[in-house]
Protein backbone atom coordinates (compact mmCIF):
# COMPACT_ATOMS: atom_id res chain seq x y z
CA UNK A 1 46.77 33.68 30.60
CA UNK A 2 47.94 36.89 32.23
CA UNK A 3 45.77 38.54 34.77
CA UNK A 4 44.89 42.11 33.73
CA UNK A 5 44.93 43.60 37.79
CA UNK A 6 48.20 41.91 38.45
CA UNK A 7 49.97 40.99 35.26
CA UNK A 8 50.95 37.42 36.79
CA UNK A 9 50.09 33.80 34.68
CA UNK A 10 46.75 32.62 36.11
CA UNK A 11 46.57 29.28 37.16
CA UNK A 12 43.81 27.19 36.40
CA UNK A 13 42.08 26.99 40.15
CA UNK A 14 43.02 30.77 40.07
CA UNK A 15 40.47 31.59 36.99
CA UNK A 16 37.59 33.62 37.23
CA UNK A 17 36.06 34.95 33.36
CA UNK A 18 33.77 37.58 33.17
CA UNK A 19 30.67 36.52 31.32
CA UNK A 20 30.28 39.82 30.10
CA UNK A 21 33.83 40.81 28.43
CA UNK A 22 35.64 37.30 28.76
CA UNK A 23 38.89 38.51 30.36
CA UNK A 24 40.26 36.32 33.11
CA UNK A 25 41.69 37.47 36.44
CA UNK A 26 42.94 36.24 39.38
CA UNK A 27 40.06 35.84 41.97
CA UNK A 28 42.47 37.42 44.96
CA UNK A 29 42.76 40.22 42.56
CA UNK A 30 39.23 41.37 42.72
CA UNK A 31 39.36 41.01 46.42
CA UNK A 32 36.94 37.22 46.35
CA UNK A 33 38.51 34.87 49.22
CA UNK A 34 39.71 31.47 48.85
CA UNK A 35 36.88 30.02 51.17
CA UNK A 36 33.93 31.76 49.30
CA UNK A 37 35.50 30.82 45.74
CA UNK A 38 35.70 27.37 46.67
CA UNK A 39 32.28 27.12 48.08
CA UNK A 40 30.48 29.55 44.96
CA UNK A 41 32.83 28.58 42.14
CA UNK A 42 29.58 26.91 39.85
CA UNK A 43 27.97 30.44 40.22
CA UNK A 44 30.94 32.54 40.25
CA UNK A 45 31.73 30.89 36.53
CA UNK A 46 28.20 31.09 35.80
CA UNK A 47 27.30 34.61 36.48
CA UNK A 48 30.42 36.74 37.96
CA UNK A 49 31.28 39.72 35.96
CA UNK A 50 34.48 42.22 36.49
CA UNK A 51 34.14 45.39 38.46
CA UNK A 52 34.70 47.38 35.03
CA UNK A 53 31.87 45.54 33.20
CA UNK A 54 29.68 45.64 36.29
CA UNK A 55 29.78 49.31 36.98
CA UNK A 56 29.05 49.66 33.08
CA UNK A 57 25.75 47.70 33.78
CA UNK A 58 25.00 49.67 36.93
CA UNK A 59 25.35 52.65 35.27
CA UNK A 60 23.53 52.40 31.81
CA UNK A 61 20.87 51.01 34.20
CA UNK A 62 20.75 53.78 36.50
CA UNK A 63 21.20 56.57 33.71
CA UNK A 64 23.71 58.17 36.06
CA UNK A 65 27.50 58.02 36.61
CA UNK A 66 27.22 57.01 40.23
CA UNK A 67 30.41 54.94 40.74
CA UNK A 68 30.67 51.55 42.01
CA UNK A 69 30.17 50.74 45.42
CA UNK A 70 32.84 48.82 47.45
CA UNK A 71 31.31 45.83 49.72
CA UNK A 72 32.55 46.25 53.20
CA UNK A 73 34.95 44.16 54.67
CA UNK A 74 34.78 40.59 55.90
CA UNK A 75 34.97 41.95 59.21
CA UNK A 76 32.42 44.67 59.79
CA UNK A 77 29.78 43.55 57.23
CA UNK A 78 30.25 39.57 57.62
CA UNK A 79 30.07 39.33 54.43
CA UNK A 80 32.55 38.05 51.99
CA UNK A 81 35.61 39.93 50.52
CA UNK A 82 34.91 41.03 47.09
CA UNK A 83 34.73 44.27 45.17
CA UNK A 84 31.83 44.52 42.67
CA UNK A 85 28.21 45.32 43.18
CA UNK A 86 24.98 43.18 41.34
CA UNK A 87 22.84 44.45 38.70
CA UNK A 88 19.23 46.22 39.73
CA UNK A 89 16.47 43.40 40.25
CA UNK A 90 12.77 44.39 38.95
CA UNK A 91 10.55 45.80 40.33
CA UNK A 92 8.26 42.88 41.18
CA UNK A 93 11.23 41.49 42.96
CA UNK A 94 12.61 43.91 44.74
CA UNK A 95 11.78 43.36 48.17
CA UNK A 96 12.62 39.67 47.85
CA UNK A 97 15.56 40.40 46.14
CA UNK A 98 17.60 42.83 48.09
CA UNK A 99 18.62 42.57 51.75
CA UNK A 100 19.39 46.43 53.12
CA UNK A 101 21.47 46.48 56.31
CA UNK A 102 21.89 50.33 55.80
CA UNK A 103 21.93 53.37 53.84
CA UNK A 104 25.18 52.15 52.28
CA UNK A 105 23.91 48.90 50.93
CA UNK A 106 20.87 50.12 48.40
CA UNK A 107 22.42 49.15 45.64
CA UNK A 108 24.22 45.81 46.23
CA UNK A 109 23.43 42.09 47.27
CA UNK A 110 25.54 39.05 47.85
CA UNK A 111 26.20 36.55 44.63
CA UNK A 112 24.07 33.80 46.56
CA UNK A 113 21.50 36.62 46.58
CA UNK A 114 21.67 36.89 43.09
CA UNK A 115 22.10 33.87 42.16
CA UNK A 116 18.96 32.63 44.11
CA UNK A 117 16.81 35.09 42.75
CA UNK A 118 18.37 34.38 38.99
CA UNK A 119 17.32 30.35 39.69
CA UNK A 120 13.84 31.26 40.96
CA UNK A 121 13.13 34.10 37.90
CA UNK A 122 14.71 31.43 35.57
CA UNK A 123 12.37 28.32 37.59
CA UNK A 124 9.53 30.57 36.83
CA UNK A 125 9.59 31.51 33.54
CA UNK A 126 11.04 27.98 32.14
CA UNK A 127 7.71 26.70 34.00
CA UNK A 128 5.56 28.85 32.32
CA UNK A 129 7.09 27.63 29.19
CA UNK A 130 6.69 24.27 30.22
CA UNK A 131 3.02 23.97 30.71
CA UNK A 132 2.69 26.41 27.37
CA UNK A 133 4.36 23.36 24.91
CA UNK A 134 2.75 21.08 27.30
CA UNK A 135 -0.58 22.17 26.27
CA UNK A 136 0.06 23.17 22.77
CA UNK A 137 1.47 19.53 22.31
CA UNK A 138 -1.05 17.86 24.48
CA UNK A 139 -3.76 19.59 21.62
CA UNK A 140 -2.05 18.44 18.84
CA UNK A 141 -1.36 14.68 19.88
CA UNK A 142 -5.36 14.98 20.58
CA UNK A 143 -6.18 15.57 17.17
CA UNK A 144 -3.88 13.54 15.62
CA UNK A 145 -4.90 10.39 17.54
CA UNK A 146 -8.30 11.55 16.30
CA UNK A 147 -8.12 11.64 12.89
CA UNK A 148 -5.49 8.43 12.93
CA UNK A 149 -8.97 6.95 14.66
CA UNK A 150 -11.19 7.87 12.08
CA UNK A 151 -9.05 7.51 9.44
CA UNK A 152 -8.68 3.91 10.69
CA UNK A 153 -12.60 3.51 11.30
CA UNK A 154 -13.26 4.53 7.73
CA UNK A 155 -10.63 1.87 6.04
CA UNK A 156 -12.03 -0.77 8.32
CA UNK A 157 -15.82 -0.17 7.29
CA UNK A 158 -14.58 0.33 3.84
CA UNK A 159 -12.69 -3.84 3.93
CA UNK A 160 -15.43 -4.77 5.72
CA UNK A 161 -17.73 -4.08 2.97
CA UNK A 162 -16.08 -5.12 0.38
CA UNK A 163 -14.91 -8.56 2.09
CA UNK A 164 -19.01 -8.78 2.40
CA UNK A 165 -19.44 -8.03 -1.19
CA UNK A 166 -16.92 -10.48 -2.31
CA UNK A 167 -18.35 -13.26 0.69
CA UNK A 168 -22.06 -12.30 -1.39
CA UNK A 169 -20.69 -13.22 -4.84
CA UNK A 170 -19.02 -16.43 -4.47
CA UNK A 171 -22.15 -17.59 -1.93
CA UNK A 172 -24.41 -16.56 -5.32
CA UNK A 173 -21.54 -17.63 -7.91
CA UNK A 174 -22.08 -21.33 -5.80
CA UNK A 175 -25.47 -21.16 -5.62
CA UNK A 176 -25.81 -20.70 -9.45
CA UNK A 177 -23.37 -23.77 -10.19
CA UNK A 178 -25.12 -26.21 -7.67
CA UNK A 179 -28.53 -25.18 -9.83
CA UNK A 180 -26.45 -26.09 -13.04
CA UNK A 181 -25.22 -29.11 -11.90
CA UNK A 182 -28.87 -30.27 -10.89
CA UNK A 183 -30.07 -29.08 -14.03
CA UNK A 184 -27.28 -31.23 -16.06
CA UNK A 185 -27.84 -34.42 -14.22
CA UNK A 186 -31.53 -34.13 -15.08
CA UNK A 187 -30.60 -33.55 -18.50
CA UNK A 188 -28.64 -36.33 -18.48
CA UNK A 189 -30.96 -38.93 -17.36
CA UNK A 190 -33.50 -37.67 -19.89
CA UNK A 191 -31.02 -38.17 -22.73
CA UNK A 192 -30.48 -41.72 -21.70
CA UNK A 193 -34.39 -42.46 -21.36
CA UNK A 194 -34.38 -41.07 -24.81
CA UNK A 195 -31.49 -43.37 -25.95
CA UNK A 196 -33.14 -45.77 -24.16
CA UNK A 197 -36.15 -45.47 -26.08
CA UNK A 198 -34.71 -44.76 -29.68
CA UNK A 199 -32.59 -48.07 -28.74
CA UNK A 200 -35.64 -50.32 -28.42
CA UNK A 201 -37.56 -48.83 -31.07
CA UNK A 202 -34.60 -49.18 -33.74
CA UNK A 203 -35.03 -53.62 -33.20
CA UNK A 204 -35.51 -55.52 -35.68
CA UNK A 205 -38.67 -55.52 -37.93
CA UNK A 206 -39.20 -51.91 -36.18
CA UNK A 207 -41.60 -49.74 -38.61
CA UNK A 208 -41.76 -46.75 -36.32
CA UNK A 209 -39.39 -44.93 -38.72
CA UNK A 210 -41.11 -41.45 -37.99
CA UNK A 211 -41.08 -41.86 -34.30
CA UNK A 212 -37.41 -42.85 -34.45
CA UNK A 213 -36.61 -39.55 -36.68
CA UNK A 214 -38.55 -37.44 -34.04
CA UNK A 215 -36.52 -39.04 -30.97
CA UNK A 216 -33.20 -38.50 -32.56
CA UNK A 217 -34.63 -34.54 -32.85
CA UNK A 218 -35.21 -34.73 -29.26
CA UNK A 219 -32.11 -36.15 -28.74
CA UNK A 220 -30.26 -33.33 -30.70
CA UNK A 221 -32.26 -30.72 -28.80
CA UNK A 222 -31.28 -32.14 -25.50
CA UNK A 223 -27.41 -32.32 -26.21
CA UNK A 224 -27.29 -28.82 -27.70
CA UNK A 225 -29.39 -27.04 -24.19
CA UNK A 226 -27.22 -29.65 -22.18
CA UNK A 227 -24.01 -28.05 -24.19
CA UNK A 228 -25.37 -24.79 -23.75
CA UNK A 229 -25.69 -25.27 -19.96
CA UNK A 230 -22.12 -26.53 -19.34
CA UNK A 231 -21.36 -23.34 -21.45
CA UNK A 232 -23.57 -20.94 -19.18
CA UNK A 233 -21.45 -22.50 -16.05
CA UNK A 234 -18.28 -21.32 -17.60
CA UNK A 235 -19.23 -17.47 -18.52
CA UNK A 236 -16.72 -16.11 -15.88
CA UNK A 237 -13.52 -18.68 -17.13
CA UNK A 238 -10.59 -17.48 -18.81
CA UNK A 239 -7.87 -19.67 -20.83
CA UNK A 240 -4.60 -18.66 -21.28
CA UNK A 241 -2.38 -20.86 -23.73
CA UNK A 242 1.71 -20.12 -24.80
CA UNK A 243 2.70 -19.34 -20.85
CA UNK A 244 5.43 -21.65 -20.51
CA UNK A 245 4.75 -24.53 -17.70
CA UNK A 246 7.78 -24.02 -15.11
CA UNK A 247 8.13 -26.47 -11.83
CA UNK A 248 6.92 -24.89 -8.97
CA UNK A 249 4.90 -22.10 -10.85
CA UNK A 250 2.19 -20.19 -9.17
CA UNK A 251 -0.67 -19.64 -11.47
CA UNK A 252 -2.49 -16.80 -9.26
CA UNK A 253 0.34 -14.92 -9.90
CA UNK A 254 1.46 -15.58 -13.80
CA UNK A 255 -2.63 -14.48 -14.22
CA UNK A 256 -1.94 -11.38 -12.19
CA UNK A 257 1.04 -9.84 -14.06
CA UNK A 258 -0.59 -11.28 -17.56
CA UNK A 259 -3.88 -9.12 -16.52
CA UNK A 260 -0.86 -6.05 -15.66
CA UNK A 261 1.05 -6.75 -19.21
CA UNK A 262 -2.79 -6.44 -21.03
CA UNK A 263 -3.13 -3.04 -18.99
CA UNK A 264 -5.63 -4.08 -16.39
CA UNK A 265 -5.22 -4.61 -12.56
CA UNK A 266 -6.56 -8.03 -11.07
CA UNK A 267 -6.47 -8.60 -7.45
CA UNK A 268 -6.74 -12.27 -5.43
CA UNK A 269 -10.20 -11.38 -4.45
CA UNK A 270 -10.94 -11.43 -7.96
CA UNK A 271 -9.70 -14.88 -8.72
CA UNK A 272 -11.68 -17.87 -7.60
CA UNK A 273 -9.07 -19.89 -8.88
CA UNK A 274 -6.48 -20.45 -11.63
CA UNK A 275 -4.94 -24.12 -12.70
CA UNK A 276 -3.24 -25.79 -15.45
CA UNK A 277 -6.06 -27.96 -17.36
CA UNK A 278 -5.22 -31.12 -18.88
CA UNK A 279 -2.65 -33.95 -19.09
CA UNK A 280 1.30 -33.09 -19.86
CA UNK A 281 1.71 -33.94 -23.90
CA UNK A 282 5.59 -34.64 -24.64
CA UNK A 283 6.56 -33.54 -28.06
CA UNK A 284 9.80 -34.39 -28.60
CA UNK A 285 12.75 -36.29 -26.33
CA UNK A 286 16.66 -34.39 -26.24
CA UNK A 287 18.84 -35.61 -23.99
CA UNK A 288 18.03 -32.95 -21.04
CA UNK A 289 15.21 -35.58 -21.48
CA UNK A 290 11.13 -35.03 -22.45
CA UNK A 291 9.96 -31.58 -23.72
CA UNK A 292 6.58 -31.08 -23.41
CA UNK A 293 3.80 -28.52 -24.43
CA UNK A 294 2.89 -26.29 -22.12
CA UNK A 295 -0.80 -26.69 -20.71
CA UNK A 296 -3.41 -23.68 -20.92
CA UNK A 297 -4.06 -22.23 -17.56
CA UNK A 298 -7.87 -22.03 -16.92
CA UNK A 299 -9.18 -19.03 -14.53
CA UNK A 300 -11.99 -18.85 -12.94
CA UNK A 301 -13.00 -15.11 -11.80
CA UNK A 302 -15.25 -14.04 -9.31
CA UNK A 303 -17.37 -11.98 -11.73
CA UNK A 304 -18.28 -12.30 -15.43
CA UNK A 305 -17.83 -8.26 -15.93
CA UNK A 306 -13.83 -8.73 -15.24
CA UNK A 307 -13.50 -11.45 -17.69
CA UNK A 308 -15.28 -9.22 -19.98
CA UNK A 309 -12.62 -6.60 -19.39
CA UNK A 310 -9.67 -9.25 -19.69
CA UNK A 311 -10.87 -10.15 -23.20
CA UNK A 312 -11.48 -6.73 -24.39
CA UNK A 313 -7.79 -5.76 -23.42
CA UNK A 314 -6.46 -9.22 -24.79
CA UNK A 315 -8.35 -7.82 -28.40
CA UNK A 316 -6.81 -4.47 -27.94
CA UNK A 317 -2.97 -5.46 -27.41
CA UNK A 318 -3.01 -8.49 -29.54
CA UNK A 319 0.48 -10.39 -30.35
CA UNK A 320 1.82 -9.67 -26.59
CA UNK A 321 4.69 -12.44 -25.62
CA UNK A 322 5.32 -13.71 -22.59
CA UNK A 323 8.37 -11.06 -21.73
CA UNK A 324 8.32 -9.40 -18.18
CA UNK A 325 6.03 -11.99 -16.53
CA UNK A 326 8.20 -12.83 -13.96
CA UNK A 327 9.27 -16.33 -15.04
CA UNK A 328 12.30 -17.99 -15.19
CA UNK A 329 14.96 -17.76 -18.25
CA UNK A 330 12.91 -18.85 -21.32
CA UNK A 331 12.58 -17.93 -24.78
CA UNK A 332 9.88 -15.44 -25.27
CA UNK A 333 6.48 -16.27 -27.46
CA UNK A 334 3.20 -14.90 -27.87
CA UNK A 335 0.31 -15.93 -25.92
CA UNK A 336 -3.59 -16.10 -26.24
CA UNK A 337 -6.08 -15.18 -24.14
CA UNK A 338 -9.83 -16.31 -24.70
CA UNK A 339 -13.42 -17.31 -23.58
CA UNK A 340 -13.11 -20.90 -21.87
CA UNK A 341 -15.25 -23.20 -24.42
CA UNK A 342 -16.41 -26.87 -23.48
CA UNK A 343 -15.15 -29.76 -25.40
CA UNK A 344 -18.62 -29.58 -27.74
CA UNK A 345 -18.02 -26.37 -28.63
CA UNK A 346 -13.90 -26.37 -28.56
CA UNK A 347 -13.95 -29.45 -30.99
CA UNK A 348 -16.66 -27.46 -33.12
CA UNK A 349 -14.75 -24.24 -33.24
CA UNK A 350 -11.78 -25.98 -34.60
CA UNK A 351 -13.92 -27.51 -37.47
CA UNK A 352 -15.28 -24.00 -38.08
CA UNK A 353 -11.90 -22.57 -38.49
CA UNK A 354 -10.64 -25.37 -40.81
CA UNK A 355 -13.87 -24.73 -43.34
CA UNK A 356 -13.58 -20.98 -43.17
CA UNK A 357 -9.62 -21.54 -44.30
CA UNK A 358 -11.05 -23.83 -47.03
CA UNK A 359 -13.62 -21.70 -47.97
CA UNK A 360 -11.93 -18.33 -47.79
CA UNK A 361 -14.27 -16.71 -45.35
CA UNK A 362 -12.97 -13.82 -43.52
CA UNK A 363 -13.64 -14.27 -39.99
CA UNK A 364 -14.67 -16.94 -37.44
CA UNK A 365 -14.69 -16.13 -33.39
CA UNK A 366 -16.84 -16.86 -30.51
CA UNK A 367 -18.87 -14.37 -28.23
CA UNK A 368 -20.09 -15.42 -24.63
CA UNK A 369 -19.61 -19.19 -25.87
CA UNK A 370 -21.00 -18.97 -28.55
CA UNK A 371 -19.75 -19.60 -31.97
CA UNK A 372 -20.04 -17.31 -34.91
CA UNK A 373 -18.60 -17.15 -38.74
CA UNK A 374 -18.64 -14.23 -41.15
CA UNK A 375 -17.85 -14.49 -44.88
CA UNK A 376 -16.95 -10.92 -45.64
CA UNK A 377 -17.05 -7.47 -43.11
CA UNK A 378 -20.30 -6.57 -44.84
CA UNK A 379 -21.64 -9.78 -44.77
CA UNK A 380 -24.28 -11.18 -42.05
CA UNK A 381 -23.13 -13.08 -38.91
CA UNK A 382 -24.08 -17.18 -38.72
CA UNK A 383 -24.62 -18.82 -35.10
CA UNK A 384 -23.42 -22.01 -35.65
CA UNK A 385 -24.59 -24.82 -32.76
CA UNK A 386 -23.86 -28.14 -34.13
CA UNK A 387 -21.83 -29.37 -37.41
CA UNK A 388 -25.42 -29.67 -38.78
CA UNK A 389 -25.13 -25.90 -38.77
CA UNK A 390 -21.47 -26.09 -40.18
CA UNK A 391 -22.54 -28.42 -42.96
CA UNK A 392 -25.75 -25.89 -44.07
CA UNK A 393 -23.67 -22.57 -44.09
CA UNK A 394 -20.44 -23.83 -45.41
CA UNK A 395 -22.41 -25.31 -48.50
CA UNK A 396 -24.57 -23.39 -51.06
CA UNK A 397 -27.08 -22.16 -49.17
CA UNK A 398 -26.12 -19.94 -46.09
CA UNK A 399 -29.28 -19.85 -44.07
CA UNK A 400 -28.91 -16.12 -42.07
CA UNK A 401 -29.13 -16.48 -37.72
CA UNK A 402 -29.44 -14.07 -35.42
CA UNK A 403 -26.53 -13.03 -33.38
């Protein structure tokens, strides 16, 4: 670079830019001495401006042409060498600001001066800032750890409740099977007293025909309310038959996406449990060895309006395979969801679906265990209970029964 005063390359310890126009000179060229650039250079580079730009300042300031004042010399002002003068300071600084040794001086100050006052104005106003965003921020962290806190209060109550809820129904769902269970054994020991009884009036040379018809009535009574109490216990169970039986499997979760695929969302709160039911039946023997048919999983939800729900969407997207479940590489077949039926009623239902083939009736389903048959779609419903009931409405006579 070429010094504009003296037209000689500046050096780099000889630099000195104006902030104000960005031309470089030599610092002996505008009268600054080695000592005082050495000791000021950080503020020099910070702040110093050339005489030209300077008096500009001055003089837009002043709204005068008054030119620019010369400092004195080293040796009758003891100040250092240097020829430029410092802008005005405010008013409210003023008498901080400016040091007058005489009527000559009214106008300049020293660059420590300056640059004192510049670090105090700067100190001041940066502080003010400071606390301002302090403050502003402080208030906003406030009411955002508020509302995180009752944001946070309100999902807690909410779980809380509903982990009560759910800790309400399976205390009640247990309650209700521990009643049927009582209920069953008593049933039980009052169909073997009746056994009992039909068993030692049946002897030989026994005339008590008429009291041996009316005990096998009792008997009949007490195995259909026993089958319809096993039945009651099993009004919020599910069974799910074609989901291919994998090693390793997790149930909980083949019911979860199945309830997904039917268009329905079931959570693990809402399954008391879910198991493969039965023993492993091989059907046929390759030589990657035994191949056998896959068990129905049995569910058991928490409450009976779910299952309800499961059903109803099973009805409405009927033929759905087992695609996009989530298991392993398999072929992909339909499955069937229904109403969980106990062996009475499973073995009776498959009786009532071979006579309706044989007799050409329409339809034959079950409702809330119970089994029902329908000869036409204008035709009345029949409640069949026992093959006593299958016998009388598959044959000429079709006694009607409430549904």
């Amino acid at each position: 670079m070429i010094c504009p005063a003296c037209e000689k390359p500046i050096g780099d310890r000889e630099l000195l830019r104006c902030t104000a126009c960005n031309k470089c000179y030599n610092f002996q060229c505008v009268n600054i001495s080695v000592s005082y650039y050495q000791a000021n250079l950080q503020n020099l580079r910070r702040l110093w401006q050339c005489p030209e730009c300077n008096g500009k300042i001055n003089t837009r300031r002043r709204g005068d042409s008054t030119p620019i004042r010369r400092l004195p010399d080293a040796a009758s002002a003891g100040a250092p060498d240097m020829d430029m003068s410092c802008e005005e300071i405010e008013p409210a600084t003023e008498n901080a600001a400016t040091h007058r040794t005489g009527p000559g001086d009214s106008d300049s100050i020293t660059y420590d001066k300056f640059a004192e006052l510049m670090d105090k104005k700067l100190e001041y106003k940066l502080g003010t800032k400071i606390d301002s965003l302090k403050c502003i921020l402080e208030g906003k962290l406030e009411a955002m750890i508020s509302k995180f806190e009752s944001n946070l209060t309100n999902i807690s109550d909410t779980l809380s409740t509903r982990m009560q809820q759910a800790c309400d129904d399976i205390i009640s769902l247990n309650k209700r099977l521990l009643t049927v269970e009582l209920e069953n054994q008593q049933l039980r020991s009052d169909l073997s007293a009746a056994n009992a009884n039909h068993n030692a009036a049946a002897g030989p040379g026994s005339e008590q025909d008429g009291t041996i018809a009316q005990l096998q009535e009792s008997i009949a009574e007490l195995r259909s309310d026993l089958n319809e109490r096993e039945q009651s216990a099993l009004l919020t169970d599910i069974e799910i038959s074609g989901i291919p039986e994998l090693d390793g499997e997790s149930p909980l979760h083949i019911v979860m996406a199945v309830a997904k695929k039917l268009g329905t969302i079931l959570e693990e709160r809402d399954i008391v449990s879910a198991m493969r039911m039965g023993p492993r039946r091989i059907v046929s023997i390759s030589s990657s060895g035994p191949t056998s048919r896959p068990r129905p999983l049995v569910i058991r939800l928490a409450r009976r309006a779910t299952r309800d729900e499961l059903i109803k969407c099973s009805r409405v997207r009927r033929g759905a395979t087992t695609t996009d479940l989530g298991l392993a590489a398999h072929d992909p077949k339909p499955f069937y969801l229904n109403e969980r039926l106990t062996k009475f009623n499973r073995i009776l239902f498959g009786k009532v679906r071979v006579s309706r083939q044989q007799k050409n009736w329409k339809h034959a389903w079950t409702r809330d265990g119970r089994i029902y048959a329908r000869q036409t779609d204008v035709s009345p419903a029949y409640l069949i209970r026992s093959e006593a009931d299958l016998e009388h409405i598959f044959g000429v006579n079709l006694p009607k029964s409430s549904t």
